[in-house]
Protein backbone atom coordinates (compact mmCIF):
# COMPACT_ATOMS: atom_id res chain seq x y z
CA UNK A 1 11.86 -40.05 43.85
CA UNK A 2 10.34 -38.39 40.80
CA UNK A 3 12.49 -35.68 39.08
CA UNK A 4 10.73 -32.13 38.72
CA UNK A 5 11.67 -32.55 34.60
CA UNK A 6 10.25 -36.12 33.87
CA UNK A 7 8.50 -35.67 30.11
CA UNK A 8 4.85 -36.51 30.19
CA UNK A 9 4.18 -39.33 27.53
CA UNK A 10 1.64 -37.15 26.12
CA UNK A 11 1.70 -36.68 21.96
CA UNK A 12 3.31 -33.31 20.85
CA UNK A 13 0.66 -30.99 18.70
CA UNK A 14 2.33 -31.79 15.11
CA UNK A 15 2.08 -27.52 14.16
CA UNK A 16 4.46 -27.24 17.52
CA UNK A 17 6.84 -29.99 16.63
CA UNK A 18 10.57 -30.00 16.44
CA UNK A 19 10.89 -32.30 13.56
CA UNK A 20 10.39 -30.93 10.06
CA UNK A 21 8.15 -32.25 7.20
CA UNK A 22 10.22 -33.15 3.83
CA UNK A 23 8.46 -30.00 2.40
CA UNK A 24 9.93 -28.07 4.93
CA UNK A 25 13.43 -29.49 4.82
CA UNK A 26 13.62 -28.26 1.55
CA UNK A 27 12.94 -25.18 1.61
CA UNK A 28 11.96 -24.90 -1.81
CA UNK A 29 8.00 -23.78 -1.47
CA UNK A 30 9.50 -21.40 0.97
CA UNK A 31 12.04 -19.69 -1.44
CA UNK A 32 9.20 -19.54 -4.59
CA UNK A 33 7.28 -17.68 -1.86
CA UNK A 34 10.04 -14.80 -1.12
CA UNK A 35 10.85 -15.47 -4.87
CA UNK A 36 6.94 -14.33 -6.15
CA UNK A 37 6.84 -11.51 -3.48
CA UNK A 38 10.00 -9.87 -4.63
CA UNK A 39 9.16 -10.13 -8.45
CA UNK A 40 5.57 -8.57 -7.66
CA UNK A 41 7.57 -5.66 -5.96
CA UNK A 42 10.01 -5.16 -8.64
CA UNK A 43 7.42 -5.64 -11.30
CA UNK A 44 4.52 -3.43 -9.53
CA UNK A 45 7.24 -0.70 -9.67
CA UNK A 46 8.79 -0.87 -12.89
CA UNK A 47 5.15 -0.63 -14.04
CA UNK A 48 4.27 2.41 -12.09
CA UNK A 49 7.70 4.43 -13.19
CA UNK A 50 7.23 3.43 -17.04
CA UNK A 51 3.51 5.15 -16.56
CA UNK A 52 4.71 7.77 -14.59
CA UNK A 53 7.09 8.63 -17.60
CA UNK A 54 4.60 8.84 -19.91
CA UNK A 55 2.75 11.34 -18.14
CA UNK A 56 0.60 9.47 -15.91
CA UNK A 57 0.50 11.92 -12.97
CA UNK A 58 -0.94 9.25 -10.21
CA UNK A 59 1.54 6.15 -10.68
CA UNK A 60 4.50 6.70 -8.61
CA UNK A 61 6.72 4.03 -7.80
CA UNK A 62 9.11 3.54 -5.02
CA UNK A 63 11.97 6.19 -5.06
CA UNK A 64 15.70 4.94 -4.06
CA UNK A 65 17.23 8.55 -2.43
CA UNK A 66 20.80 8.83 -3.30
CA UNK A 67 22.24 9.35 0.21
CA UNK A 68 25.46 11.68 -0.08
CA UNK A 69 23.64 13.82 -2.61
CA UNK A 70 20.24 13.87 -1.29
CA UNK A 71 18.80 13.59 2.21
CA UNK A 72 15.76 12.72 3.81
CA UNK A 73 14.49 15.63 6.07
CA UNK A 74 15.28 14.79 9.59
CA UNK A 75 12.52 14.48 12.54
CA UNK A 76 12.93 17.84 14.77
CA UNK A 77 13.53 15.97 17.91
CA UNK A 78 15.67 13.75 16.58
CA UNK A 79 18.84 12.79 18.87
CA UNK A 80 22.28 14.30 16.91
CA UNK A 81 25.63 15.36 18.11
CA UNK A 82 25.36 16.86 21.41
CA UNK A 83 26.54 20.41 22.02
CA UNK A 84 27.10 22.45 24.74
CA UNK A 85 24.98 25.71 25.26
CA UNK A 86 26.84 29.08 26.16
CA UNK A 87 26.01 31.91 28.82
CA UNK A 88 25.40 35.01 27.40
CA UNK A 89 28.84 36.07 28.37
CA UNK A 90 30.09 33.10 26.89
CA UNK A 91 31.03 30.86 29.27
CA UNK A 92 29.89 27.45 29.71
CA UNK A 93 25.87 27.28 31.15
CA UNK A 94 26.89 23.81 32.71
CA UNK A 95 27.42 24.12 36.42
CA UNK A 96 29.16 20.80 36.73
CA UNK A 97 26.70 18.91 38.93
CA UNK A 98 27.33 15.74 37.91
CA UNK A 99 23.42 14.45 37.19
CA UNK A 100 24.43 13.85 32.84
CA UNK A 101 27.09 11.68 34.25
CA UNK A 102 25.25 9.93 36.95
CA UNK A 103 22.65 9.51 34.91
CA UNK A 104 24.48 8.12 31.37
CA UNK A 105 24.12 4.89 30.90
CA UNK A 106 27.16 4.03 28.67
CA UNK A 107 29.06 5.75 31.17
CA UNK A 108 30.70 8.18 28.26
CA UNK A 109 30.24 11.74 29.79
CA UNK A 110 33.51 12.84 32.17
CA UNK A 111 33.56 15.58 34.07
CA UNK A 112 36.28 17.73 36.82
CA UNK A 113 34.52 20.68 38.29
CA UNK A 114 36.21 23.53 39.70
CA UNK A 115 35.44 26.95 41.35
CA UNK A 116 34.34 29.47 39.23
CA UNK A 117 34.78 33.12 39.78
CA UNK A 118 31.50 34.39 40.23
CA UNK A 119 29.99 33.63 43.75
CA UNK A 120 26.96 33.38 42.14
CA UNK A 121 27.43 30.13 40.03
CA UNK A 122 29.16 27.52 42.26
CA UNK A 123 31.33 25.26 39.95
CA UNK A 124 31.99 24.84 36.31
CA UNK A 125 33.13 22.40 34.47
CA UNK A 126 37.32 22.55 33.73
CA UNK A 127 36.99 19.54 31.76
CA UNK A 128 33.86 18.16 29.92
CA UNK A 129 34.66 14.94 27.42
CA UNK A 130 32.10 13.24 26.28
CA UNK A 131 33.18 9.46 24.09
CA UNK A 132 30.99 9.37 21.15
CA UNK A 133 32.47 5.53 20.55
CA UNK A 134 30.41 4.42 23.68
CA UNK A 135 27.43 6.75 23.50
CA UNK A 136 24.18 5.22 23.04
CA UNK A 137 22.85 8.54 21.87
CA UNK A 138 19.85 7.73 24.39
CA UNK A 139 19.44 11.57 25.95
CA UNK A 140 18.77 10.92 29.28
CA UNK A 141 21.90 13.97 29.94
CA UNK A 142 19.97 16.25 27.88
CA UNK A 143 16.68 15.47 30.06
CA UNK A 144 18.90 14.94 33.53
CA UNK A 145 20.69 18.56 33.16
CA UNK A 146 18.78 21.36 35.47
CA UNK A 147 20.70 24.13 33.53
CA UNK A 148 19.66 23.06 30.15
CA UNK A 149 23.42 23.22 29.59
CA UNK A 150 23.80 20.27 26.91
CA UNK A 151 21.47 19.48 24.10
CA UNK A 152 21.51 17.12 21.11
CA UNK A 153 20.15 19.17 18.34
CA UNK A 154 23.28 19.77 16.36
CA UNK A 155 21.73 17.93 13.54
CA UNK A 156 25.32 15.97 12.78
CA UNK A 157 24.86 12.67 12.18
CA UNK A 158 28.09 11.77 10.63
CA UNK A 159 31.52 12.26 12.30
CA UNK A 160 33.91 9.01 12.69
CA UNK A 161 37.80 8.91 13.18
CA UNK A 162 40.31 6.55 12.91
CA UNK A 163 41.06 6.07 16.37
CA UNK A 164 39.31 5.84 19.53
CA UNK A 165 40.58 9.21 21.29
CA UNK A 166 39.62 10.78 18.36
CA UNK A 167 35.97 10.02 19.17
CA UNK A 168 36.58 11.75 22.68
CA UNK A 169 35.18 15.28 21.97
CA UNK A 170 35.68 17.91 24.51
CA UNK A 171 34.47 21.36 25.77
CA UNK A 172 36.05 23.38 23.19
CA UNK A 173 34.51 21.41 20.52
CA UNK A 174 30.98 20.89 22.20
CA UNK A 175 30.77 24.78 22.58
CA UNK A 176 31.93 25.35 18.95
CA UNK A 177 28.56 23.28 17.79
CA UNK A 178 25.51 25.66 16.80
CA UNK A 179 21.90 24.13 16.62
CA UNK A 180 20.39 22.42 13.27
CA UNK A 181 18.23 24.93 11.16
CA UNK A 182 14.76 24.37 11.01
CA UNK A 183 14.30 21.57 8.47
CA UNK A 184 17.04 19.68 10.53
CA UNK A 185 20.18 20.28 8.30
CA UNK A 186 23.25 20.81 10.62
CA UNK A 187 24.95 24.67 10.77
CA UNK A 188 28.11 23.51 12.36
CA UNK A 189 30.99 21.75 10.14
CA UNK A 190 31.40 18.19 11.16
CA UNK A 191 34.10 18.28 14.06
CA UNK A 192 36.89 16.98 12.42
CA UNK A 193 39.31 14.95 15.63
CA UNK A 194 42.96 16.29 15.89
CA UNK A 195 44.37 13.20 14.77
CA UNK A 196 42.97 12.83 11.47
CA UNK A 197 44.79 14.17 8.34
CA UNK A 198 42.46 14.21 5.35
């Protein structure tokens, strides 16, 4: 009985095949290829910022931003830190129904509802924590919530901590977060987690 994986005897196209050409074991045309494209980089731009020093307006060569002292401006719908957004009382908008939860693929977003005062508004949240160590940062809570009640335009891009609970921010800190300005630089202080000591 013939097997379903029997190899035809037919000759293998030698651009597809599995054994490599002396050339190509040795790598060595390869490497003066990366070699000659690097050097015309490096060259091409060491050209263009000597003429750009003397006073050649048009040659500018690639610029190297020095990251803690200088920032790129940031997209305006880029995905940040995620915040929670206030009533004009000041109370939580988020009515604790459950959809950024449901819908959070990293499962990082916990929530306990509980009855809230005014008969109006049916629950709200008593606990919100949301685990920044497992959040993919993908915003499908920000486009699940009806209330508009959690956004991700803080414009904070870097907050760490030593240990994993410290990554666990919750509803006090998510309300203390204010929206980016304009050009995308944060307004808030980074959230600094209880358990650091700087």
């Amino acid at each position: 009985m013939p097997t379903h994986y029997q190899t035809s005897r037919a000759e293998m196209d030698p651009r597809h095949s599995n054994k490599l050409s002396l050339r190509q074991r040795f790598y060595l045309i390869e490497v003066l290829v990366g070699l000659k494209l690097t050097g015309v980089r490096f060259f091409s731009n060491m050209w263009k910022h000597t003429l750009h020093m003397f006073g050649v307006k048009g040659a500018r060569g690639a610029v190297t931003i020095q990251y803690p002292d200088e920032r790129r401006p940031y997209a305006p719908r880029l995905r940040s830190l995620h915040r929670l957004v206030r009533r004009e009382d000041g109370s939580p908008r988020c009515v604790a129904c459950m959809m950024c939860e449901t819908v959070c693929p990293a499962h990082c977003i916990y929530i306990v509802a509980s009855e809230h005062p005014n008969p109006d508004i049916e629950k709200v949240p008593q606990r919100f924590d949301i685990d920044l160590g497992k959040c993919v940062f993908c915003g499908f809570c920000v486009e699940a919530c009806p209330e508009d009640a959690i956004r991700m335009d803080t414009g904070i891009l870097e907050f760490s901590s030593f240990s994993r609970r410290g990554m666990v921010y919750d509803m006090e800190t998510l309300l203390a977060l204010e929206p980016a300005r304009p050009d995308g630089a944060p307004t808030s202080p980074v959230p600094i987690p209880a358990d650091r000591r700087v």
